[in-house]
Protein backbone atom coordinates (compact mmCIF):
# COMPACT_ATOMS: atom_id res chain seq x y z
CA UNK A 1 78.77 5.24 -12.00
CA UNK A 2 75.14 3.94 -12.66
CA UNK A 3 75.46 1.22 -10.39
CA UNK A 4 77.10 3.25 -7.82
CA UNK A 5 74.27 5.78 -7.89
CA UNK A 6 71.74 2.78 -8.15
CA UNK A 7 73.17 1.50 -4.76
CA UNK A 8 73.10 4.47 -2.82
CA UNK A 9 69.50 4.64 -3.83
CA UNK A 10 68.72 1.65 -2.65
CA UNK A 11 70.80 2.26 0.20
CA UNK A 12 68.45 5.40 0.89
CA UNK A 13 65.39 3.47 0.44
CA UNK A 14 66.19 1.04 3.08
CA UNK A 15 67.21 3.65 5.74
CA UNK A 16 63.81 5.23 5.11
CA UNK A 17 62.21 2.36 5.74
CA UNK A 18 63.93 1.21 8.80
CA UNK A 19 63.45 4.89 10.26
CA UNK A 20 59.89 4.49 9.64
CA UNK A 21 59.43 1.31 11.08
CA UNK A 22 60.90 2.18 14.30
CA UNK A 23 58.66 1.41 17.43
CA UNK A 24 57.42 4.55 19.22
CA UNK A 25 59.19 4.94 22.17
CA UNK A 26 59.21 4.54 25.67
CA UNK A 27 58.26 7.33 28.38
CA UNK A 28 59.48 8.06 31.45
CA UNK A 29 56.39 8.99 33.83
CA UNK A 30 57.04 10.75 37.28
CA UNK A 31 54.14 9.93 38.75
CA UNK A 32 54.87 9.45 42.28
CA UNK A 33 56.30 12.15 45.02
CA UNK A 34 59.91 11.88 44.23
CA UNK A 35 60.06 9.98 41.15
CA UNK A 36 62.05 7.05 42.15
CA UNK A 37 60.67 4.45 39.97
CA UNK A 38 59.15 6.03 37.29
CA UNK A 39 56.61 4.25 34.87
CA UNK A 40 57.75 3.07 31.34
CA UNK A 41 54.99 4.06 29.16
CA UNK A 42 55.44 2.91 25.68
CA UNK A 43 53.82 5.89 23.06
CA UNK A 44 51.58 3.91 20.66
CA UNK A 45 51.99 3.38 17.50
CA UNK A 46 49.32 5.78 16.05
CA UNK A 47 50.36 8.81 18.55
CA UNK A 48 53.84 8.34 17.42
CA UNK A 49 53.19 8.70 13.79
CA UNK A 50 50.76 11.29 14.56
CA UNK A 51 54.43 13.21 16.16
CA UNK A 52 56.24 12.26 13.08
CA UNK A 53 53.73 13.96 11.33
CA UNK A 54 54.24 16.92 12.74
CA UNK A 55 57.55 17.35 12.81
CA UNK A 56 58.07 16.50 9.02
CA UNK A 57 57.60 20.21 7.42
CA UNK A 58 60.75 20.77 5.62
CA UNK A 59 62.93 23.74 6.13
CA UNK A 60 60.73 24.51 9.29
CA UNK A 61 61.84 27.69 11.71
CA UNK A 62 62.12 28.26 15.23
CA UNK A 63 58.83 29.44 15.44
CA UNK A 64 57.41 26.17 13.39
CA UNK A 65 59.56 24.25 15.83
CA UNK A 66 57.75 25.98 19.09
CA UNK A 67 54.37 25.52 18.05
CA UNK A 68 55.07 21.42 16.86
CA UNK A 69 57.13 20.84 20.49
CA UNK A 70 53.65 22.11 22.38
CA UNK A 71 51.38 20.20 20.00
CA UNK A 72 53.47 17.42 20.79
CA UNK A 73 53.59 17.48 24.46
CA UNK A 74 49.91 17.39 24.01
CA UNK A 75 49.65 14.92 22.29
CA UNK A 76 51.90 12.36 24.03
CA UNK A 77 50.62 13.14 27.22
CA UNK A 78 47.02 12.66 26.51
CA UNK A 79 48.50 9.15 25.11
CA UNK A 80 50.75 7.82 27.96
CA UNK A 81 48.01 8.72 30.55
CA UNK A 82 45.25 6.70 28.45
CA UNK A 83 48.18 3.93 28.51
CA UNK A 84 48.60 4.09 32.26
CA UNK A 85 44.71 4.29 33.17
CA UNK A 86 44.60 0.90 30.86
CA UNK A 87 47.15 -0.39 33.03
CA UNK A 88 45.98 0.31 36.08
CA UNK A 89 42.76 -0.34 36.36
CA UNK A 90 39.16 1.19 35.62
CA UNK A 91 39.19 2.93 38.80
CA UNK A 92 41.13 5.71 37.79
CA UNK A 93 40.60 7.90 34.53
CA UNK A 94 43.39 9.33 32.69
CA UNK A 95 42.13 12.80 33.50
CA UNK A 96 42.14 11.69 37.24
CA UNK A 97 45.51 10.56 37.19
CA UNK A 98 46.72 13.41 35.54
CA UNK A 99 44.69 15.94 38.07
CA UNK A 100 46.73 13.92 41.12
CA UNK A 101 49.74 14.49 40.18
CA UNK A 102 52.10 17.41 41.45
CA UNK A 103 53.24 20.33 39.46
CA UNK A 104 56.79 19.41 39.50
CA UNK A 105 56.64 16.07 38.24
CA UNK A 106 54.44 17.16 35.38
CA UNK A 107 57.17 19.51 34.05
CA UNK A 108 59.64 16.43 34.71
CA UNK A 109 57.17 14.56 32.67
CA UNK A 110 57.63 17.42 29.61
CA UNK A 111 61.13 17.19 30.20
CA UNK A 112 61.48 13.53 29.86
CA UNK A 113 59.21 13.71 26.31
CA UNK A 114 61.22 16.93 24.94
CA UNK A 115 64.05 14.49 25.83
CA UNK A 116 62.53 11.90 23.65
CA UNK A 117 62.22 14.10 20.64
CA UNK A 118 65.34 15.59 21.18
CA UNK A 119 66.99 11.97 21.03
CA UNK A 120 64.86 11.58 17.83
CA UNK A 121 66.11 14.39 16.16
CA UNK A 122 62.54 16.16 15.51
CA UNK A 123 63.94 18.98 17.99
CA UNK A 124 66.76 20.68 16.00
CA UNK A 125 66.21 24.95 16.15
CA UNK A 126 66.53 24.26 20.36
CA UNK A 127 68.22 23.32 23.41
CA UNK A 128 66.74 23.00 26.48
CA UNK A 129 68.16 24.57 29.76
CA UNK A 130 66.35 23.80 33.12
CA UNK A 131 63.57 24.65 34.80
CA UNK A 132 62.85 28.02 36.23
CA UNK A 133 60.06 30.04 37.48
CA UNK A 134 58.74 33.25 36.79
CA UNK A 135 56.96 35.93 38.98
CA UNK A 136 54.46 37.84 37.24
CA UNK A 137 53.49 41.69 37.31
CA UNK A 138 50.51 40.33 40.13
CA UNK A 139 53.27 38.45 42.32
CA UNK A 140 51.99 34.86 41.26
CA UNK A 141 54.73 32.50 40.22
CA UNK A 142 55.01 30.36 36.90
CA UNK A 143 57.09 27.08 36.51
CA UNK A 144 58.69 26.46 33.51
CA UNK A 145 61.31 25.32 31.35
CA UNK A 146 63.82 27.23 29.62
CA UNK A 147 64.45 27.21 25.92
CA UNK A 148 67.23 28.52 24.05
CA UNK A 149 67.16 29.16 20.50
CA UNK A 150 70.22 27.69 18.33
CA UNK A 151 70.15 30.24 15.69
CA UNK A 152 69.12 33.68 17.63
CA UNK A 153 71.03 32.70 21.57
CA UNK A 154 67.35 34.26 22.17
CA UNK A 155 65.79 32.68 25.79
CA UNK A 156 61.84 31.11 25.94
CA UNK A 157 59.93 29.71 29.01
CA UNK A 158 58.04 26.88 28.12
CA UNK A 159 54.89 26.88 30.80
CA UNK A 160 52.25 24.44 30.99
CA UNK A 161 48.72 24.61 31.93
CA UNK A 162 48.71 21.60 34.27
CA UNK A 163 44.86 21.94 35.11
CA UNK A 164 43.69 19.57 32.35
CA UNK A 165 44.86 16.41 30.40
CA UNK A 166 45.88 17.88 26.95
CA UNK A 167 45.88 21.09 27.42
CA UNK A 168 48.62 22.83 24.99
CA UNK A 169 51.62 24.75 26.80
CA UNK A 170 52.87 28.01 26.01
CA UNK A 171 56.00 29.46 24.84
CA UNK A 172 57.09 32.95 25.87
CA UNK A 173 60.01 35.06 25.10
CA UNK A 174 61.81 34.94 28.73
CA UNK A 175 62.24 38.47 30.76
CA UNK A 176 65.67 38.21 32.57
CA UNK A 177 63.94 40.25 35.16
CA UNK A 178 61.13 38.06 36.30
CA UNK A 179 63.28 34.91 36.96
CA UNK A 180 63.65 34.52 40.20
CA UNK A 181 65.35 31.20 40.64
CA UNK A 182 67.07 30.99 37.25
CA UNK A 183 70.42 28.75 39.35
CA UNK A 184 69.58 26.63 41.98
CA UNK A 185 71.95 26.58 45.19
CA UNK A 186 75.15 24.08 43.85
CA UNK A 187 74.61 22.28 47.01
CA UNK A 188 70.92 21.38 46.33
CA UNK A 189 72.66 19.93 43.28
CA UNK A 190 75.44 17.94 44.63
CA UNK A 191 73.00 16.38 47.35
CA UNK A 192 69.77 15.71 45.36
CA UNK A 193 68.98 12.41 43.78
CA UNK A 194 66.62 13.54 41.20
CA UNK A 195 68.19 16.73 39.73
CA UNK A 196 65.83 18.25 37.58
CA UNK A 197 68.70 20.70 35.76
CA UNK A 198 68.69 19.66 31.77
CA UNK A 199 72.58 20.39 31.38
């Protein structure tokens, strides 16, 4: 029994350790008008233990898990657009970079990182559904991406303030009422290469 329970510790000890050595992964960034050929941008090293981090409170709820998922997409994109301004020359800034790029393939940018952590299993109190937009009590309109909570069924719009590199997006309770797009048309679907629905 003592050597059985000695194995299995050791066991344990060496999963650990292989877990933590892991190399950060690799990012899919839409960075061009249809998002084709997306860049591979690797996370480094420090960023990625930086998200480990943060997702390592035990016994964390739904509401822990909201705030680490927009501290995250902060954090990763401020990192992969300092990687691709490297790579790319000193012509371009990460904050320019980030500034040309469209609205849509920013939120297929968070999509492609929630992914990430989702694939990690640091994202565990949450699905992700697809992206909608909202229309506000003054008529203006607000992309996002829908959340669903695993324990509650309850909805959230995840929207992002895409003015500035590293900016932290919000989480909202959704209001059935203000979706206005909530299914796209089945045909636009069928007949689009890059289908930005999650399920």
């Amino acid at each position: 029994m003592k050597r059985l329970l000695a194995t299995l510790t050791i066991m344990a000890f060496l999963f650990l350790s292989i877990q933590n050595t892991i190399a950060a992964p690799n990012i899919k960034l839409c960075i061009n008008a249809n998002c084709k050929k997306p860049q591979l941008i690797e996370v480094t090293e420090d960023c990625w233990s930086d998200i480990k981090e943060i997702f390592a409170t035990p016994f964390s709820t739904a509401k822990d898990e909201q705030d680490n998922m927009v501290n995250a997409i902060a954090l990763i994109e401020f990192d992969i657009y300092h990687s691709l301004a490297r790579a790319v020359g000193e012509q371009n800034s990460a904050e320019d970079l980030y500034a040309e790029n469209s609205n849509k393939n920013n939120y297929r940018n968070i999509k492609n990182i929630l992914n990430v952590l989702l694939d990690h299993h640091m994202i565990e109190h949450h699905l992700m559904r697809r992206t909608t937009t909202e229309k506000g009590w003054s008529g203006e309109q607000t992309t996002g991406l829908m959340l669903q909570s695993l324990s509650s069924a309850k909805l959230y719009l995840l929207s992002s303030d895409t003015s500035q590199l590293g900016d932290s997006a919000i989480i909202k309770p959704y209001k059935a009422s203000s979706i206005i797009n909530f299914d796209p048309p089945a045909e636009k679907i069928n007949n689009s290469l890059d289908n930005d629905d999650f399920e």
